[in-house]
Protein backbone atom coordinates (compact mmCIF):
# COMPACT_ATOMS: atom_id res chain seq x y z
CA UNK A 1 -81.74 49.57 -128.55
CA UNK A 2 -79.64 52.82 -127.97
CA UNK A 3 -77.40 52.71 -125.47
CA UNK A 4 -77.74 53.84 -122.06
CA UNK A 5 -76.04 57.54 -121.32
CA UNK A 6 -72.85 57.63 -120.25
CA UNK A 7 -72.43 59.28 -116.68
CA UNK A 8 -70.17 62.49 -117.04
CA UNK A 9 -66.70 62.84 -116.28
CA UNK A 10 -66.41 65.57 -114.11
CA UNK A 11 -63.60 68.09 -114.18
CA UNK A 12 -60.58 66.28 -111.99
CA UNK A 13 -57.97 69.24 -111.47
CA UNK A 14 -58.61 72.36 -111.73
CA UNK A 15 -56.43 72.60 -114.99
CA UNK A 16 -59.30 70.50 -116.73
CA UNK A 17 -61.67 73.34 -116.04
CA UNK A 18 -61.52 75.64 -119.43
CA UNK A 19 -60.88 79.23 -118.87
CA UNK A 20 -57.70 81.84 -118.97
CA UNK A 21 -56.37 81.37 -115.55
CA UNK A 22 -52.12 81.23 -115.57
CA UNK A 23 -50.34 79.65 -113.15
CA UNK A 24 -48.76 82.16 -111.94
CA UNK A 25 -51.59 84.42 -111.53
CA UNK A 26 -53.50 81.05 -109.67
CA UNK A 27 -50.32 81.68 -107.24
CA UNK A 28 -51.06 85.32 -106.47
CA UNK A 29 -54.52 84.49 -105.30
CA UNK A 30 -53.71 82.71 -103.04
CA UNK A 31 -50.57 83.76 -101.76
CA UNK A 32 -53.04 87.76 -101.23
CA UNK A 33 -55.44 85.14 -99.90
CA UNK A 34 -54.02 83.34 -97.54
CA UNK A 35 -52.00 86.54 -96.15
CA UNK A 36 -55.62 87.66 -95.63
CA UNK A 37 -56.08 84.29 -93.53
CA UNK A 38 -53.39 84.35 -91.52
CA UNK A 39 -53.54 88.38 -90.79
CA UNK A 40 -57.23 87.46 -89.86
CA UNK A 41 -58.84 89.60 -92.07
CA UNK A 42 -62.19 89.07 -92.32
CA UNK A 43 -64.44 89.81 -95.22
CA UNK A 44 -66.88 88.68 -97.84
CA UNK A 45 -65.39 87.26 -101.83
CA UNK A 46 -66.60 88.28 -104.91
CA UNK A 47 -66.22 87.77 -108.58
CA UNK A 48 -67.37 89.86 -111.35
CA UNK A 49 -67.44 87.23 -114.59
CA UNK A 50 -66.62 83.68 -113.78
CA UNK A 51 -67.10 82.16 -117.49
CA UNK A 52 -66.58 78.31 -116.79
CA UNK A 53 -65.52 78.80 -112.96
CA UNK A 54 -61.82 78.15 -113.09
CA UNK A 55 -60.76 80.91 -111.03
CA UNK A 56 -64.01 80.60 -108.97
CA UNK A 57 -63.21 77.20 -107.92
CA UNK A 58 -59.84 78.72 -106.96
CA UNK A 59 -61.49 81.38 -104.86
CA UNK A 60 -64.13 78.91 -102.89
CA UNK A 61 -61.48 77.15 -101.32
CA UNK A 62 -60.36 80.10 -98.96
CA UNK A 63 -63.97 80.54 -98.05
CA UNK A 64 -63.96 81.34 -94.01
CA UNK A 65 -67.38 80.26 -91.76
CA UNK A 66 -69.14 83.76 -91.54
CA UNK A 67 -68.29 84.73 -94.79
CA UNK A 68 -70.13 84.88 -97.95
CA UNK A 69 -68.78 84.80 -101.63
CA UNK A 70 -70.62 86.14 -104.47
CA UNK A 71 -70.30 85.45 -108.09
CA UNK A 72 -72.39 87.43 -110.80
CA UNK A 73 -72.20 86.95 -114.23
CA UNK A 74 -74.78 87.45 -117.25
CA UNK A 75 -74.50 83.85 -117.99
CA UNK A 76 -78.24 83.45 -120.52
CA UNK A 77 -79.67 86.99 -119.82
CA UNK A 78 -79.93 89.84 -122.25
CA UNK A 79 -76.65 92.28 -121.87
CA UNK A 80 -78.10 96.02 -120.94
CA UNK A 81 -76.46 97.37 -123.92
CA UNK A 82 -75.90 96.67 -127.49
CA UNK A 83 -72.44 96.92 -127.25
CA UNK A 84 -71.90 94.39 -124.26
CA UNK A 85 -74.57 92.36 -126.31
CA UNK A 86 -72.51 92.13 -128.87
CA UNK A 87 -69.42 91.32 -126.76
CA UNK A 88 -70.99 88.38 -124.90
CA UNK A 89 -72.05 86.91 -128.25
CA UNK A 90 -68.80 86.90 -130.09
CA UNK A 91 -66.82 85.67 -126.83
CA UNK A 92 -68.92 84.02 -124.29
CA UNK A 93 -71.87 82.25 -126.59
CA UNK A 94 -71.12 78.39 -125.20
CA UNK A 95 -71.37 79.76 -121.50
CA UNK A 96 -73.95 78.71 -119.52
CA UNK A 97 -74.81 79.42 -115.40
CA UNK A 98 -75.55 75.27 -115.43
CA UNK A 99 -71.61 75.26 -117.02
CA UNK A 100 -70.83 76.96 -114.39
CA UNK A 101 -72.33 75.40 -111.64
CA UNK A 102 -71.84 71.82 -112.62
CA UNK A 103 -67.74 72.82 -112.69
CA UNK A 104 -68.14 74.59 -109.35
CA UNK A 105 -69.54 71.75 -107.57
CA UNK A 106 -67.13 69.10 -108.91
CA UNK A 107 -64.85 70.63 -106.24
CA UNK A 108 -67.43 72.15 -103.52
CA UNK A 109 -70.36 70.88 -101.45
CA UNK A 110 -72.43 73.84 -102.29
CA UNK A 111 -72.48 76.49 -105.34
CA UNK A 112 -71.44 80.53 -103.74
CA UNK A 113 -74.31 83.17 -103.96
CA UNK A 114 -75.24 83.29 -108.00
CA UNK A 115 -76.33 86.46 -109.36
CA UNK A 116 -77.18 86.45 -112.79
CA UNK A 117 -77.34 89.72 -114.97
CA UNK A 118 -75.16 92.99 -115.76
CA UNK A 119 -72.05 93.58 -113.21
CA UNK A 120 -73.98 96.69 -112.72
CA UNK A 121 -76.06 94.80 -109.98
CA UNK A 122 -73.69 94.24 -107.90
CA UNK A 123 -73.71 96.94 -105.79
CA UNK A 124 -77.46 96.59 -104.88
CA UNK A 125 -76.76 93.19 -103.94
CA UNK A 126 -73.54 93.42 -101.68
CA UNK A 127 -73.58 95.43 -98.74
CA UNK A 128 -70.30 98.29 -99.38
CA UNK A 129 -67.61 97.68 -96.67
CA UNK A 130 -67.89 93.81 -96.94
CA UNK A 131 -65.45 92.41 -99.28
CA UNK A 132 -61.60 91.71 -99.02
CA UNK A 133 -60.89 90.34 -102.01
CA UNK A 134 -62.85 91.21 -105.00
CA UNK A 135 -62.14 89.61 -109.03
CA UNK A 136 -63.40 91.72 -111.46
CA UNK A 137 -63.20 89.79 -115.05
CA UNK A 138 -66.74 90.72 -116.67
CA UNK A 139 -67.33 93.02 -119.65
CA UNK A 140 -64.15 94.84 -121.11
CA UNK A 141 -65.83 97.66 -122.46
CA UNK A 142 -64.88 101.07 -121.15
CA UNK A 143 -67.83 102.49 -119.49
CA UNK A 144 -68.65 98.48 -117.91
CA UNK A 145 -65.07 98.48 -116.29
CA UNK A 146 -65.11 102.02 -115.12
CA UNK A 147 -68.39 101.00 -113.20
CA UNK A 148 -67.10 97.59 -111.78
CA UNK A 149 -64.06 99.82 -110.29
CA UNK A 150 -66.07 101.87 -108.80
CA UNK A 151 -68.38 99.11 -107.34
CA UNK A 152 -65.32 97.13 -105.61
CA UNK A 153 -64.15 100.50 -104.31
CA UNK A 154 -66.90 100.55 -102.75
CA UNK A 155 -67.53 96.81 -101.36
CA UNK A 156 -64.02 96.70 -100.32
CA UNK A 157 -62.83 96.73 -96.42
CA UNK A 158 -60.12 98.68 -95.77
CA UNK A 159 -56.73 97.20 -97.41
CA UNK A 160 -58.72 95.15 -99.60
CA UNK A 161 -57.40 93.48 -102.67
CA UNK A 162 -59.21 93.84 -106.13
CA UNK A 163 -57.96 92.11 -109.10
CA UNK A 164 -58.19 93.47 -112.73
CA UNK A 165 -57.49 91.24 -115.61
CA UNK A 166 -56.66 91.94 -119.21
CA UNK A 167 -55.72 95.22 -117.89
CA UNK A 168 -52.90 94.85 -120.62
CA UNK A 169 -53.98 92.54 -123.17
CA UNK A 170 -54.40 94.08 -126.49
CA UNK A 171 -57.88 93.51 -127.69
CA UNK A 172 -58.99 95.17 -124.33
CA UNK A 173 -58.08 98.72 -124.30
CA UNK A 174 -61.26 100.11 -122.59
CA UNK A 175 -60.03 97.77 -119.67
CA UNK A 176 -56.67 99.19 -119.63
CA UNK A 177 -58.24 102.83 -120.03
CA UNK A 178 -60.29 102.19 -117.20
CA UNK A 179 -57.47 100.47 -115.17
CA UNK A 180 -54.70 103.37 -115.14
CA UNK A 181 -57.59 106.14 -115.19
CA UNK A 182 -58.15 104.38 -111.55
CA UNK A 183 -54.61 104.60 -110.41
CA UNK A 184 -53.87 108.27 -112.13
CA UNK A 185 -57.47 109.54 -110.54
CA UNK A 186 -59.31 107.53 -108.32
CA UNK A 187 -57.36 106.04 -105.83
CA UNK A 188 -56.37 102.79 -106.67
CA UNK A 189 -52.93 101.93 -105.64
CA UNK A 190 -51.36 98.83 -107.43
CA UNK A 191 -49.86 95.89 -105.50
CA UNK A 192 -48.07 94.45 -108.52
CA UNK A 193 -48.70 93.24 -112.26
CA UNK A 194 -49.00 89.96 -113.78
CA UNK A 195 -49.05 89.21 -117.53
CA UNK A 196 -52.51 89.75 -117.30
CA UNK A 197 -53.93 91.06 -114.08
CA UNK A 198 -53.37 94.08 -111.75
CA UNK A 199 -53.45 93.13 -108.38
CA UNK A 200 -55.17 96.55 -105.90
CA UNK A 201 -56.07 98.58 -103.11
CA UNK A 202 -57.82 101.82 -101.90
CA UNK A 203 -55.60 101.21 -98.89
CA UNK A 204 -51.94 101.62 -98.08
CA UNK A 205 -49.98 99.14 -100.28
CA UNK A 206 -46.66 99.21 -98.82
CA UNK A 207 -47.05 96.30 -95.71
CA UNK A 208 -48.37 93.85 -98.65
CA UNK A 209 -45.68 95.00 -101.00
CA UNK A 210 -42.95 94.13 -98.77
CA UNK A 211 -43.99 91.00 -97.88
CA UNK A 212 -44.86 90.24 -101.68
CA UNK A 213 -41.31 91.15 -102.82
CA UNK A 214 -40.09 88.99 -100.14
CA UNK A 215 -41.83 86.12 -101.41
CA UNK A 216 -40.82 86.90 -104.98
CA UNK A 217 -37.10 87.26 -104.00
CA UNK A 218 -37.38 83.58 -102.72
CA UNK A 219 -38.48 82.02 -106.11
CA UNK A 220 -36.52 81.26 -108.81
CA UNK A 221 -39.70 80.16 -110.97
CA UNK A 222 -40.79 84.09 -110.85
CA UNK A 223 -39.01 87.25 -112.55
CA UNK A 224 -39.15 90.23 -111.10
CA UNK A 225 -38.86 94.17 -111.65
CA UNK A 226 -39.87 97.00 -109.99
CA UNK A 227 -40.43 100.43 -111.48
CA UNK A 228 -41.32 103.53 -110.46
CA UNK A 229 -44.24 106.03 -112.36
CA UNK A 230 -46.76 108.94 -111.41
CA UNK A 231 -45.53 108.31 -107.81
CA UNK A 232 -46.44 104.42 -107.89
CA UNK A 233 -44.22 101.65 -107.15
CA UNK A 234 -44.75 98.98 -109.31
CA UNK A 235 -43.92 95.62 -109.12
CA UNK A 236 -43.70 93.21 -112.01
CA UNK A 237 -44.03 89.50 -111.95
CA UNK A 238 -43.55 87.10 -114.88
CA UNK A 239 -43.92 83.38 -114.66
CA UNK A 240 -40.84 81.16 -115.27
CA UNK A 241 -42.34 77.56 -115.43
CA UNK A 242 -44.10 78.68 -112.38
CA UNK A 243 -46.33 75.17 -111.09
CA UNK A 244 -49.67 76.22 -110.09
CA UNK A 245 -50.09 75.47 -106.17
CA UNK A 246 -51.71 72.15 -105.17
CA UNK A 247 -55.14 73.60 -104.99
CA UNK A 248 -58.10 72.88 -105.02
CA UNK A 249 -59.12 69.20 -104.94
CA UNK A 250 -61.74 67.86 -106.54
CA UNK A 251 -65.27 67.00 -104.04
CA UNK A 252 -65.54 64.15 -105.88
CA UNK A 253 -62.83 60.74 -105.96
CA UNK A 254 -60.53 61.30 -109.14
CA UNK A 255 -61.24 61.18 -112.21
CA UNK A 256 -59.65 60.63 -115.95
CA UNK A 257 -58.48 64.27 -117.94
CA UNK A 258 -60.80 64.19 -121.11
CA UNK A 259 -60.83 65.89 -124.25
CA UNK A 260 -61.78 69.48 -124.96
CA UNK A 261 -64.95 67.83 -126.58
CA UNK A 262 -66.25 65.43 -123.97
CA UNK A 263 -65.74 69.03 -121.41
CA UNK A 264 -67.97 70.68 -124.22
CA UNK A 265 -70.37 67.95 -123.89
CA UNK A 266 -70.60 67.76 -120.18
CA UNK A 267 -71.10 71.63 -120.15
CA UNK A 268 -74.54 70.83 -121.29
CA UNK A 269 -75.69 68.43 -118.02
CA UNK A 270 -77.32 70.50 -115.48
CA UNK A 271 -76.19 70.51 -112.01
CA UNK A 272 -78.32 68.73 -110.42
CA UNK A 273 -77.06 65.70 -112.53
CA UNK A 274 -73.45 66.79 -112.12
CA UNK A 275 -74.24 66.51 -107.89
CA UNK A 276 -75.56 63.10 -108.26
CA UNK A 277 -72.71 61.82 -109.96
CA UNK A 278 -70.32 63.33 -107.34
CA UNK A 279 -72.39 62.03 -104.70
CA UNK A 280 -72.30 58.80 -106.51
CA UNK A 281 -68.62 59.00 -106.90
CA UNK A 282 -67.94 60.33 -103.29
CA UNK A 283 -70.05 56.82 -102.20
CA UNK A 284 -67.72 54.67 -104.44
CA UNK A 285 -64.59 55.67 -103.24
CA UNK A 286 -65.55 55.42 -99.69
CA UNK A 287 -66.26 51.70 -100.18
CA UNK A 288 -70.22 52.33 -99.60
């Protein structure tokens, strides 16, 4: 008789989630995100690419009643291009939206608005003037990231963060093309750089810089260096064992780590099983 299947282990920190989110850069979010929060800045989240939801996850926590976050990523569907095609293929074959989802609501009651196809939807999708904080981490070709710029310049309130990663990685240059071609001609005035991210805004950057540098100053797990260039203050941040903050818990009672290749195999479980075992988790741990 074959045995019956096992029910999944779902994802129990958000370091068991697979993805390329640092620790220190999972400290910047919410350190612009809960400045928003206590400035009471209102405004809509979104995220352009979410792969396997890690920094998703990260975002859904600071969700306020009122507010809406949006997540839009190709996930199954046909690229618009043959290049981008080509791109999702060699680096994102294994995702999947159910991936995605199932991750997402091992740590939330309910998934954020799911748009699947091109980045290039976005803006019919999302009202402009809605969004204060704004991930963009799709397609690093050129003429994709130039767009996706665009779009959050757009979407974004006034002082408004957007985030740009692999901005300096080197098997990205149309990203970092498109990234300084924004600051030297379109407006965008950095906040500061991580290893991998630049952190943004159409807005006046010097309040948020101030009280950034302040916070930076007061860590010793943080370096720090500030530089000046085409009129932009700069402010560098590299991690020095930096501990990602204690965020988010899981929706469901704790579970054991597992291996890369049980995560693999649970990407494949759709969510509605991935809810029923939370739910059936949640029940167990209450004493139900």
């Amino acid at each position: 008789m074959a045995n019956a299947q096992q029910a999944p282990v779902l994802p129990g920190e958000l370091g068991d989630v697979p993805g390329w989110f640092p620790a220190l850069d999972q400290t910047l979010f919410t350190w612009f995100l809960q400045r928003q929060e206590t400035l009471g800045q209102r405004g809509d989240l979104l995220e352009l690419g979410v792969y396997l939801g890690k920094s998703a996850i990260l975002l859904g926590r600071h969700l306020r009643p009122g507010e809406t976050f949006t997540v839009c990523d190709l996930f199954e569907s046909d690229a618009p291009d043959g290049a981008n095609q080509a791109e999702a293929s060699k680096s994102y074959a294994s995702l999947t939206r159910q991936a995605f989802e199932r991750n997402y609501l091992a740590f939330h009651d309910a998934l954020p608005r799911v748009i699947q196809g091109p980045s290039s939807l976005i803006t019919g999708e999302v009202a402009a003037g809605t969004c204060r904080f704004v991930h963009i981490d799709a397609s690093h070709l050129y003429e994709h990231v130039y767009d996706d710029i665009g779009a959050a310049r757009d979407l974004l309130v006034p002082d408004g963060i957007v985030v740009l990663d692999d901005f300096r990685s080197e098997h990205t240059p149309g990203v970092s093309v498109a990234t300084w071609e924004a600051v030297l001609n379109r407006g965008l005035r950095p906040v500061c750089l991580s290893t991998q991210k630049l952190y943004g805004t159409w807005g006046d950057p010097g309040a948020v810089q101030e009280e950034l540098l302040g916070m930076l100053r007061g860590r010793e797990d943080c370096g720090l260096s500030v530089q000046d260039a085409a009129g932009h203050r700069l402010v560098r941040v590299r991690a020095r064992k930096v501990k990602a903050p204690a965020a988010p818990a899981p929706a469901a009672a704790p579970v054991r780590r597992r291996s890369w290749s049980r995560r693999v195999a649970v990407d494949l479980l759709p969510p509605v099983v991935t809810r029923a075992v939370r739910n059936s988790l949640k029940a167990r741990a209450g004493g139900g």
